[in-house]
Protein backbone atom coordinates (compact mmCIF):
# COMPACT_ATOMS: atom_id res chain seq x y z
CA UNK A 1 42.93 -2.98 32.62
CA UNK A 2 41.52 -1.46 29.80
CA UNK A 3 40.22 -2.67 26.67
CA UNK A 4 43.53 -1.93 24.99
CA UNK A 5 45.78 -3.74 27.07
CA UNK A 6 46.27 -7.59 26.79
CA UNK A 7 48.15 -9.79 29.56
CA UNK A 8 51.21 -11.54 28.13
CA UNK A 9 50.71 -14.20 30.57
CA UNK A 10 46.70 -14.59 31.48
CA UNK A 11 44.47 -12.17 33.06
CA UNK A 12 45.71 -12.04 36.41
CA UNK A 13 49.39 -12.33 35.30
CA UNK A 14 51.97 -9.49 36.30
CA UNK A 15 53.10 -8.71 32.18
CA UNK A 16 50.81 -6.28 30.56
CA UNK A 17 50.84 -4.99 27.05
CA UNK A 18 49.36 -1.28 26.06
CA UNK A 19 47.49 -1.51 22.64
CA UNK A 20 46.90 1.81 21.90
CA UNK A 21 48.22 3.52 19.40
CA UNK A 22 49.21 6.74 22.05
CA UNK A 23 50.95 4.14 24.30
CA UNK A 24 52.52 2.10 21.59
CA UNK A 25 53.71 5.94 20.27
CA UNK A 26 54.92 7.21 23.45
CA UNK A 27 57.08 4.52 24.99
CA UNK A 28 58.93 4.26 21.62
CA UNK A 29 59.86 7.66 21.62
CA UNK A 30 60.38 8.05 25.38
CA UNK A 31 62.53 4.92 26.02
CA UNK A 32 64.19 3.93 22.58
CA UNK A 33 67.76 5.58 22.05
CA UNK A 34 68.03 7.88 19.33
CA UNK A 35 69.34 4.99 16.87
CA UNK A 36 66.79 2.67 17.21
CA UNK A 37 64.15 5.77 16.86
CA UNK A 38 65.82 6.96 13.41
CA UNK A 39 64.60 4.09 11.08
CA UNK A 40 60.28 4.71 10.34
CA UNK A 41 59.69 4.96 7.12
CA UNK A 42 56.26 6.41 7.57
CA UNK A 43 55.15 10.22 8.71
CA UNK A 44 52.93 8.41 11.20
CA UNK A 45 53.87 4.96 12.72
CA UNK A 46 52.47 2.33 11.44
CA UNK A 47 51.68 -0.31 14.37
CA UNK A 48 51.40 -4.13 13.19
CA UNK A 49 49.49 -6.25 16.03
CA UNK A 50 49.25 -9.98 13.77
CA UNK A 51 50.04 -11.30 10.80
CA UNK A 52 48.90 -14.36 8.84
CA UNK A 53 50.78 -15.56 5.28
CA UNK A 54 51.34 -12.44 3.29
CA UNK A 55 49.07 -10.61 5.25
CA UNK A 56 49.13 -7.66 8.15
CA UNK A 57 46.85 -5.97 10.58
CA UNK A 58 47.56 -2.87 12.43
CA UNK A 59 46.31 -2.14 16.10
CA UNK A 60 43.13 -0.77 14.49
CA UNK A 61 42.50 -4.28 12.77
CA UNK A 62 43.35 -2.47 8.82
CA UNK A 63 44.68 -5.49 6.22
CA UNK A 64 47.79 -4.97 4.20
CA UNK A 65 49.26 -7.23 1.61
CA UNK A 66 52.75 -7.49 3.02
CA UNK A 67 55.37 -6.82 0.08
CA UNK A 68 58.14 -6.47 2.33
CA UNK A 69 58.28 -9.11 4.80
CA UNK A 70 59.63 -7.40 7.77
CA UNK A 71 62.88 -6.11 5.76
CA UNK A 72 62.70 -9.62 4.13
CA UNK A 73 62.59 -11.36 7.21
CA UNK A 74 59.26 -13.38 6.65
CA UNK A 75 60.07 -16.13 3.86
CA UNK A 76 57.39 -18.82 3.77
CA UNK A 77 54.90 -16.44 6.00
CA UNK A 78 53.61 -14.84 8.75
CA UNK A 79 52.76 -17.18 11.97
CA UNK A 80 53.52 -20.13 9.29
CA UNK A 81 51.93 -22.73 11.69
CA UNK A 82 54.84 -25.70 10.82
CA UNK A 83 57.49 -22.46 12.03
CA UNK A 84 55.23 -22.14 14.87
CA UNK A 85 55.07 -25.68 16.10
CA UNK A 86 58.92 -25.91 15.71
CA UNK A 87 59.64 -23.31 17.86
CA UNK A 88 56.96 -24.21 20.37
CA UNK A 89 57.99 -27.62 20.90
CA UNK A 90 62.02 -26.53 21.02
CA UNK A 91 60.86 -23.67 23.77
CA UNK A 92 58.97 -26.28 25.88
CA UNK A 93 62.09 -28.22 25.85
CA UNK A 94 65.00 -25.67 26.21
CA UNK A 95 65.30 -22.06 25.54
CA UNK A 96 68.71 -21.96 24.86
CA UNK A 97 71.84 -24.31 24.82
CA UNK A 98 75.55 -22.35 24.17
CA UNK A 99 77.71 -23.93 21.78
CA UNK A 100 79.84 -24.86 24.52
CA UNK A 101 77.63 -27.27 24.88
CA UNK A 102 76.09 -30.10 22.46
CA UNK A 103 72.79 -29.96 21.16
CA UNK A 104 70.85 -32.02 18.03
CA UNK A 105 68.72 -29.29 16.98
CA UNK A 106 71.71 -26.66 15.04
CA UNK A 107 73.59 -29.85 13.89
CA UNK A 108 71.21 -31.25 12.49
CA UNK A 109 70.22 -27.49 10.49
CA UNK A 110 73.88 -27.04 9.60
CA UNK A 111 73.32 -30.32 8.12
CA UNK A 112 70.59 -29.64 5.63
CA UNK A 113 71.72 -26.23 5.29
CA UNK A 114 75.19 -27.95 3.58
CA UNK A 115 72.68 -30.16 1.77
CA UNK A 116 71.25 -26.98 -0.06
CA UNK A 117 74.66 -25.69 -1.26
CA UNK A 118 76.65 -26.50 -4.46
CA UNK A 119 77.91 -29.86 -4.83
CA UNK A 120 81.37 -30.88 -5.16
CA UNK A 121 82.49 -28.41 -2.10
CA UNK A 122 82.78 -29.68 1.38
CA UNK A 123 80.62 -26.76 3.44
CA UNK A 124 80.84 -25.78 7.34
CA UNK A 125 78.48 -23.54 9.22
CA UNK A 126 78.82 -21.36 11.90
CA UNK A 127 75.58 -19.85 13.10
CA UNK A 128 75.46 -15.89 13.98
CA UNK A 129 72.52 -13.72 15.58
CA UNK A 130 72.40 -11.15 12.37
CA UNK A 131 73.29 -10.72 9.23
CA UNK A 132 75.64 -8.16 10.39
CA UNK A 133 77.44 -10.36 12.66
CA UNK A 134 77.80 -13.03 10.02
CA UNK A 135 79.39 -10.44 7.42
CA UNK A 136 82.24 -9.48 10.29
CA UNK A 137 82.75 -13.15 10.78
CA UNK A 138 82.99 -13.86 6.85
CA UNK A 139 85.77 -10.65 6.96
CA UNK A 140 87.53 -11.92 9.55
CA UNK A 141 87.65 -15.17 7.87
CA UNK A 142 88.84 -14.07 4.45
CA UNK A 143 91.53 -12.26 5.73
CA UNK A 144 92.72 -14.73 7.94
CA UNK A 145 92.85 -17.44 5.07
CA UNK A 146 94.64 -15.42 2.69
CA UNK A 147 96.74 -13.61 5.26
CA UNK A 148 96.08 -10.33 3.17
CA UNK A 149 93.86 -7.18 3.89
CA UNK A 150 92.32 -5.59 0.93
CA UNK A 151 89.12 -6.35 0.30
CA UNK A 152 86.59 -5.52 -2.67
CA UNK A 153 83.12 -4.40 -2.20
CA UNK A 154 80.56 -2.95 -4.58
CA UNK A 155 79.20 0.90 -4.51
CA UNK A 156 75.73 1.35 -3.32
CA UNK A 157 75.95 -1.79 -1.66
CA UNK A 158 74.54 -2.55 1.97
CA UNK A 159 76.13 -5.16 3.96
CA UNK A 160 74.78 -3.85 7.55
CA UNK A 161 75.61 -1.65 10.43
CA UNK A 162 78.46 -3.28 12.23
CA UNK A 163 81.85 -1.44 12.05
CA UNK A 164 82.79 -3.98 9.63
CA UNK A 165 79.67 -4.54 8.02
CA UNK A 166 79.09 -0.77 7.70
CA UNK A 167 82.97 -0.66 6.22
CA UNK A 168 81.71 -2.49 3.48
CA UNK A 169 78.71 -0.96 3.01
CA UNK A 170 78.99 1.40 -0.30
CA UNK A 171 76.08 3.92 0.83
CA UNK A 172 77.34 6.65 2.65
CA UNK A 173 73.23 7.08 4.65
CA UNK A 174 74.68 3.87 6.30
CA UNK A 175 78.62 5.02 7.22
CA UNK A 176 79.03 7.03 10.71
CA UNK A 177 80.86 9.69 10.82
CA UNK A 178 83.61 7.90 12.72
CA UNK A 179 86.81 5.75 11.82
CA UNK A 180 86.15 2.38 9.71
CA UNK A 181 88.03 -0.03 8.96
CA UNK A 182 90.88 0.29 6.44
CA UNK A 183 91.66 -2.64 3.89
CA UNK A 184 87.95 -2.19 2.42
CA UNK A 185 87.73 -0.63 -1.14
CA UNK A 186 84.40 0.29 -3.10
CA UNK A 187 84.72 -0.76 -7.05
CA UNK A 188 81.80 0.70 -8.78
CA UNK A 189 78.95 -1.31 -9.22
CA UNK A 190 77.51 -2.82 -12.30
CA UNK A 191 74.25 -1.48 -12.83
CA UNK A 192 72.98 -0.88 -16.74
CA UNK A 193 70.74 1.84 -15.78
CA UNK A 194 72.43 4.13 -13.00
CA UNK A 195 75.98 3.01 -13.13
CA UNK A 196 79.08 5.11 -14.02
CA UNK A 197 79.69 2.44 -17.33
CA UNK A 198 76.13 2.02 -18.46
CA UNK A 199 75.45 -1.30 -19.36
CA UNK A 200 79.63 -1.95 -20.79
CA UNK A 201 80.55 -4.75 -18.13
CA UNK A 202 84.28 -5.12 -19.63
CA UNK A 203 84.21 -1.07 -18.25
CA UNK A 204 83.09 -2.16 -15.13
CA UNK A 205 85.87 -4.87 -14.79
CA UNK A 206 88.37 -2.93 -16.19
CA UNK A 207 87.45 -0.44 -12.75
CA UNK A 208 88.37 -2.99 -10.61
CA UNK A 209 91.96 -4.45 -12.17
CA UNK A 210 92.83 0.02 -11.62
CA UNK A 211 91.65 -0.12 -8.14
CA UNK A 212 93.79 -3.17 -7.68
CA UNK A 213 96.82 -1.40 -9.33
CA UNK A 214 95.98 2.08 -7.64
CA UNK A 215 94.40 1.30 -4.14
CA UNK A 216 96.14 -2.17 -2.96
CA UNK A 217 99.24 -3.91 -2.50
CA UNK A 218 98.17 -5.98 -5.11
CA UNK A 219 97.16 -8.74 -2.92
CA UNK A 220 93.77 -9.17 -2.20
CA UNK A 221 91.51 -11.03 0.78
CA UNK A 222 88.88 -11.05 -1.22
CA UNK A 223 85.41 -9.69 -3.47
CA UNK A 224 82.20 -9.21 -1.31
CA UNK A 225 78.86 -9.06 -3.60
CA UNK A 226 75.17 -9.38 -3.22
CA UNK A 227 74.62 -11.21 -6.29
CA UNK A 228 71.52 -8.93 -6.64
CA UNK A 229 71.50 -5.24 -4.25
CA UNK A 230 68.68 -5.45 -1.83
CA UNK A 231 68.60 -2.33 -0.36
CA UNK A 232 70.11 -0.45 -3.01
CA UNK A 233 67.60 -0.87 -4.84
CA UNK A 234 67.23 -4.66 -6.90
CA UNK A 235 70.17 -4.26 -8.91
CA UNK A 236 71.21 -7.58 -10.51
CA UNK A 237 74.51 -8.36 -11.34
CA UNK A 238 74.87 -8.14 -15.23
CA UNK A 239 75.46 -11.83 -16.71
CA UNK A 240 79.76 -12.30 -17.21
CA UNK A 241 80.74 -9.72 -14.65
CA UNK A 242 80.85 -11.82 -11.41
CA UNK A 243 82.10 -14.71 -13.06
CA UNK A 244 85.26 -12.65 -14.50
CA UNK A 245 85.30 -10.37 -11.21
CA UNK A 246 86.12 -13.54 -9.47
CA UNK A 247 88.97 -15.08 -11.33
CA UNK A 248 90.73 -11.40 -11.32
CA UNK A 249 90.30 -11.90 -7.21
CA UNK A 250 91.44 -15.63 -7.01
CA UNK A 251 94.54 -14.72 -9.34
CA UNK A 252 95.57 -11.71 -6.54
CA UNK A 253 94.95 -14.64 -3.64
CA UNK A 254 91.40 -13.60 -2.88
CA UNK A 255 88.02 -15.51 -2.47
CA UNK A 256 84.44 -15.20 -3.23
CA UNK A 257 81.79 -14.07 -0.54
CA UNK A 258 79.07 -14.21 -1.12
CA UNK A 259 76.05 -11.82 0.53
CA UNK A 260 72.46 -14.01 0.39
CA UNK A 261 71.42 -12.16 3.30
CA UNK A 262 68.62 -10.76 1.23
CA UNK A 263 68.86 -13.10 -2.48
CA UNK A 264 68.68 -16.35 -0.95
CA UNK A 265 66.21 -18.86 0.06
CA UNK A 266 64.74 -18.97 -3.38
CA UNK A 267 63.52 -15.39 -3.10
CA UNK A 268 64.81 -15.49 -7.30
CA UNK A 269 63.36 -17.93 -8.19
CA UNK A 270 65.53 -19.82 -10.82
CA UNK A 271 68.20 -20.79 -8.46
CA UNK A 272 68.12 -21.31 -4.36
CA UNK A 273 71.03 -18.79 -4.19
CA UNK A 274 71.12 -15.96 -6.38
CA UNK A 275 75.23 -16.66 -7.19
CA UNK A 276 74.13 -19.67 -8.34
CA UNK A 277 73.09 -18.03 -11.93
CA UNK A 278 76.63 -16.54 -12.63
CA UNK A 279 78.63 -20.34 -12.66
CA UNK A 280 80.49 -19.36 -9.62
CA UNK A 281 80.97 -21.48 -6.31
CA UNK A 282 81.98 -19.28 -3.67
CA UNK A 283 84.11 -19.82 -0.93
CA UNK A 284 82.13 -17.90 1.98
CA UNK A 285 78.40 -17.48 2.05
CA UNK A 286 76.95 -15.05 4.17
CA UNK A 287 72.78 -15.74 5.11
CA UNK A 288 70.31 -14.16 7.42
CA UNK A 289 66.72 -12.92 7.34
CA UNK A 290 64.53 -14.79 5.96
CA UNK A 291 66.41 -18.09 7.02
CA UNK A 292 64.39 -18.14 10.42
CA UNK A 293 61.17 -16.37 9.27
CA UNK A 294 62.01 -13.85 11.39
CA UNK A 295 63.59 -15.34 14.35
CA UNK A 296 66.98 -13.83 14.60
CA UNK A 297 69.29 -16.25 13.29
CA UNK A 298 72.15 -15.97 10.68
CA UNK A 299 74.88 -18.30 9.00
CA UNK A 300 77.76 -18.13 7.44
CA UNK A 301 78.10 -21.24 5.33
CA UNK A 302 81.83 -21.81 4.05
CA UNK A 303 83.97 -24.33 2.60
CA UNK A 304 86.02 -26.15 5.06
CA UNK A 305 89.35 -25.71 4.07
CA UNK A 306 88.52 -21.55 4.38
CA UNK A 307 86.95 -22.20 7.63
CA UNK A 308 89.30 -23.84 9.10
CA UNK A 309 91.67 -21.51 9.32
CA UNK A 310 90.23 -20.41 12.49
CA UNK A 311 90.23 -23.79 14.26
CA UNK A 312 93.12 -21.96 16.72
CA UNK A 313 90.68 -18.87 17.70
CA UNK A 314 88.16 -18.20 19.53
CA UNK A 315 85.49 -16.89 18.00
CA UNK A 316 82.00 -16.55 19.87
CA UNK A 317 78.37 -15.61 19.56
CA UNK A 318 76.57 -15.81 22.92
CA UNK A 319 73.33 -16.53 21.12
CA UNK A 320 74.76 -18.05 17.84
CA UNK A 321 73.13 -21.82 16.79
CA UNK A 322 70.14 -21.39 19.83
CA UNK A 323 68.14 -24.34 19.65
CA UNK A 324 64.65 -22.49 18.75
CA UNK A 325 66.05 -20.23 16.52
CA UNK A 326 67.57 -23.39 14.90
CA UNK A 327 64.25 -25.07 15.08
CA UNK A 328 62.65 -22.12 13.18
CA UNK A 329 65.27 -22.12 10.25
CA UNK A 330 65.13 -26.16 9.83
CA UNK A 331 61.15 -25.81 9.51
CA UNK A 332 61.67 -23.10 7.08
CA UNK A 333 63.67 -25.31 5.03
CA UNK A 334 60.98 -27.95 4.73
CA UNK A 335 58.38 -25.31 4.25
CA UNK A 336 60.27 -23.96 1.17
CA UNK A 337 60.53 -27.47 -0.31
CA UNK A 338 56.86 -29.06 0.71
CA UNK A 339 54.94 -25.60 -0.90
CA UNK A 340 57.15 -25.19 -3.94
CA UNK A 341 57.78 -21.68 -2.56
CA UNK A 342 60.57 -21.07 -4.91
CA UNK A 343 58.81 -22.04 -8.17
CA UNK A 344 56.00 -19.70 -6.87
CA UNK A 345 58.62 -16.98 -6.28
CA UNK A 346 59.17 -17.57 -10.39
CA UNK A 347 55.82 -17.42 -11.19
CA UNK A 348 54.14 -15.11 -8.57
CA UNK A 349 57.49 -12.52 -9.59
CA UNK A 350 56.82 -12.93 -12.83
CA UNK A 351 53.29 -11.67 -12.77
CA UNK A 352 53.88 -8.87 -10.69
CA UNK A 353 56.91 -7.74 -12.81
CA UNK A 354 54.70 -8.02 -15.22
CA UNK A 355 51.94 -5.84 -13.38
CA UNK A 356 54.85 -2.92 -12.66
CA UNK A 357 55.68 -3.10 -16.35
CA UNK A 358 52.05 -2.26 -17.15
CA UNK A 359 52.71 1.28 -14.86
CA UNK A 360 55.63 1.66 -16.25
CA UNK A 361 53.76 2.34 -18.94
CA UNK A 362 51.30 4.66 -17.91
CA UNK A 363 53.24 6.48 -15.81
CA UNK A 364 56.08 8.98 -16.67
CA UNK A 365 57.97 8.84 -13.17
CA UNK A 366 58.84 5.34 -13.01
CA UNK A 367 61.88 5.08 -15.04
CA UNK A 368 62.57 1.64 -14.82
CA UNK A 369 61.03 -2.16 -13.61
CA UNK A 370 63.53 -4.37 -12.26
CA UNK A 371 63.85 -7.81 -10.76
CA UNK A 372 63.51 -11.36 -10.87
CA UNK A 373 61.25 -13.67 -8.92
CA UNK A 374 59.74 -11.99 -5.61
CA UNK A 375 62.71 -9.02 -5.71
CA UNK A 376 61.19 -6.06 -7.36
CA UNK A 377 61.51 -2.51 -7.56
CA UNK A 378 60.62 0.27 -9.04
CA UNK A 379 62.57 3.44 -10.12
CA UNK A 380 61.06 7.02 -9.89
CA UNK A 381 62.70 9.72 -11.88
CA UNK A 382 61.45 13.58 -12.70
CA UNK A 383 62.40 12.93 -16.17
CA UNK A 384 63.50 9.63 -18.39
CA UNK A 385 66.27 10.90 -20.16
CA UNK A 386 68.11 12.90 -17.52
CA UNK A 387 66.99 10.42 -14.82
CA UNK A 388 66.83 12.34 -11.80
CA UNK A 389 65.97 10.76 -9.02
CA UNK A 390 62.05 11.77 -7.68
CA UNK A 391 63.15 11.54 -4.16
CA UNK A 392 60.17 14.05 -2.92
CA UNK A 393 57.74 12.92 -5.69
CA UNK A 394 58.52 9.20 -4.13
CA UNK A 395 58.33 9.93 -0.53
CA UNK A 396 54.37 11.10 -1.30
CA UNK A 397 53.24 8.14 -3.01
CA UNK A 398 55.32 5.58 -0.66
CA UNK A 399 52.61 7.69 2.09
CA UNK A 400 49.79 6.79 0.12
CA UNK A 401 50.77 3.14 -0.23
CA UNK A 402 49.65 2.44 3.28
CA UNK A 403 46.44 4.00 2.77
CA UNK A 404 45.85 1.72 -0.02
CA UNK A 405 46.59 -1.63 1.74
CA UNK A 406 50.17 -2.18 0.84
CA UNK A 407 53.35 -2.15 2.76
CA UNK A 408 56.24 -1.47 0.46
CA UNK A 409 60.46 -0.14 1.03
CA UNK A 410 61.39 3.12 0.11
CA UNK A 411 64.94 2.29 -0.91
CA UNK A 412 67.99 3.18 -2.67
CA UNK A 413 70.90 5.93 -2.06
CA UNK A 414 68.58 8.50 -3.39
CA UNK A 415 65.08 7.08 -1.40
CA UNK A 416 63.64 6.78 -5.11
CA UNK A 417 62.81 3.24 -5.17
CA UNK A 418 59.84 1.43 -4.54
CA UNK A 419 61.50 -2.74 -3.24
CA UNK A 420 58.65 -5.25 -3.13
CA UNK A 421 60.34 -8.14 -1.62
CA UNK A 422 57.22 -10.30 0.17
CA UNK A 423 56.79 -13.32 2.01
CA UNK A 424 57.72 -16.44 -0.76
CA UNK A 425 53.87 -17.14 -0.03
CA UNK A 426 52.27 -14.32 -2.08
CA UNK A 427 49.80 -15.55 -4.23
CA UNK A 428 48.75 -14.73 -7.78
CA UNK A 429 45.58 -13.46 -6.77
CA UNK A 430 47.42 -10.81 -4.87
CA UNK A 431 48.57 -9.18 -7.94
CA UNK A 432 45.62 -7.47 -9.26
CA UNK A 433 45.06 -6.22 -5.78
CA UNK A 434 48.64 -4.89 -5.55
CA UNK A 435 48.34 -3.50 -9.00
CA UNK A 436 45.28 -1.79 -8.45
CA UNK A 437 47.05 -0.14 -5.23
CA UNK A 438 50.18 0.96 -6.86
CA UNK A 439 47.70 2.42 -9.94
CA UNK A 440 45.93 4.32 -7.60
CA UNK A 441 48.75 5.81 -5.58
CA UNK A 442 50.25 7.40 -9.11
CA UNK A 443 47.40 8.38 -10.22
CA UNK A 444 46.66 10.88 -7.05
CA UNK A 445 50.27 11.89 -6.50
CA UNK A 446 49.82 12.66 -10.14
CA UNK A 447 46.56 14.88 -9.60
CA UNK A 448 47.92 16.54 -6.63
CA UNK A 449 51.06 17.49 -8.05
């Protein structure tokens, strides 16, 4: 064996696992299928081998600061050692239980996980394997309640790659070329810098009571939002729009869903859910990602008397609520409340907000800063006032960001945005360090062009 394999179970164990970087390379692109190939973001891999808190190492032992936590998997941290010892001490146990089948561990999660939702509401949980998955149940359920079709969903949104995620996804790099569902419309999407209204939110409302009169029967299942665009690039709902964009759905029968899959867990800052800054309670509440730190686990967290409606079918997920995956999210929880993590989201956003704004500055491309708490991004355009997107101008400097010690998202419709959406654990000594980075990557894309 050489020095670049490890054994996954001891030295004279059957499992080996090739280190080195021409292995790693080659059995990817020999044995993957051509869809689970298509998403690097890099010209060269980049190969990860640990991680510790906010912090990476490839296979040739280089540090990154991690500003994008697995696709905002990693909340509170890489190898967080209280997410470790939960899942250890579930997987000595038992592996795996099947909801068919009683076990402590999920009930008591879907407990705490009600706990951490609005008051006054009486909330169920049914545990998924994805994000994806928990959007298709969250469909299903919100047409099934209301016993209409139509449902509302925002341009440039991403919901996932399901057939009925991907329905509802508003970007068309994320729709196959192949029949989705029907029912789903796209209202444009409210965003003050890029949007087809500007910043005039009554225009933006006014779009969806025509695409209600136009493109419906005029009965609705309901309004799917992230309360602030992930992938499309950290675009925050304008204050007043989901409020009013919600009673306009409730008066055609519809509800609320809401898509944390990205906003929640305190990743804001002000609020533990992102909706929860617009004075709306939803009625469905989609979650993934970063409620397991990684482990694959998602939820969708709804009130009873929606959920209910359901009781009669059978509805399944073959690895839905497993015990360690449970174990993981239920640690994450406390982790989040013992280290504060969402008042250091405020604070630790903040500064590096703060930080982009000083580029933003200095630097011409970068048409706007956007965010709030530990969702940031920034915008590169070849010129301010016509705002066209740098798409070419970005992919160069998102190259250079690894070289620097950073991993950051190239994002949006038009691959122009820089997303920084770390592990809730980034400090605010990793700001000048970040800054420094991002400083240096304009200023050589900037010589060399």
């Amino acid at each position: 064996m050489d020095a670049a394999t490890e054994s996954a179970t001891g030295a004279a164990g059957p499992l080996h696992t090739d280190w080195s970087t021409e292995g790693i390379v080659r059995r990817r692109d020999r044995y993957y299928a051509a869809t689970q190939r298509a998403f690097v973001p890099y010209k060269t891999p980049l190969i990860f081998q640990r991680g510790q808190g906010q912090y990476l190492w490839d296979e040739k032992g280089n540090k990154y600061v991690d500003l994008l936590g697995m696709n905002v998997c990693v909340s509170v941290g890489h190898a967080h050692p209280k997410v470790t010892a939960a899942v250890k001490a579930q997987v000595d146990d038992l592996q795996h239980c099947t909801t068919m089948f009683y076990h402590p561990t999920p009930a008591h999660f879907a407990e705490e996980l009600a706990a951490k939702m609005p008051a006054g509401a009486d909330w169920v949980v049914h545990f998924t394997n994805s994000g994806a998955e928990a959007i298709d149940l969250a469909l299903v359920m919100a047409q099934a309640f209301t016993g209409h079709i139509d449902m509302l969903a925002l341009r440039n949104a991403y919901h996932g790659a399901t057939m009925g995620a991907q329905s509802l996804t508003g970007i068309s790099g994320f729709r196959h070329n192949v029949p989705l569902l029907g029912g789903i419309h796209h209202v444009a999407n409210p965003d003050p810098y890029r949007g087809a209204f500007g910043a005039d939110v009554d225009a933006y409302l006014a779009e969806i009571d025509r695409t209600i009169q136009h493109s419906t029967s005029g009965r609705l299942a309901g309004l799917l939002v992230e309360p602030v665009q992930g992938y499309g690039g950290i675009i925050e709902l304008p204050p007043g729009y989901l409020k009013a964009a919600t009673e306009k759905v409730r008066a055609r029968g519809g509800v609320l869903i809401a898509d944390e899959v990205q906003s929640g867990f305190g990743r804001t800052g002000d609020s533990f859910w992102a909706f929860e800054a617009h004075d709306v309670i939803p009625e469905i509440v989609v979650m993934a990602k970063g409620i397991g730190n990684g482990f694959p686990l998602g939820a969708v967290v709804a009130q009873r008397h929606v959920a209910e409606v359901l009781a009669d079918k059978f509805y399944f997920n073959t690895y839905g609520a497993n015990p360690v995956a449970c174990a993981a999210g239920r640690a994450v929880l406390q982790v989040l409340d013992e280290e504060g993590l969402q008042a250091n989201a405020k604070t630790v956003g903040a500064a590096l907000g703060q930080a982009l704004q000083r580029l933003h500055q200095k630097y011409e491309i970068i048409g706007e800063v956007r965010g709030r708490g530990l969702m940031q991004a920034i915008e590169l355009v070849r010129d301010r006032r016509t705002r066209e997107p740098a798409t070419a101008e970005t992919a160069t400097i998102f190259e250079l960001t690894r070289d620097l010690g950073i991993v950051v998202s190239k994002s949006g419709p038009n691959r122009n945005i820089l997303r920084m959406v770390p592990p809730l654990c980034l400090s605010l000594d990793d700001i000048p360090q970040v800054e420094t980075a991002l400083d240096a990557c304009f200023s050589r894309a900037a010589a060399a062009a």
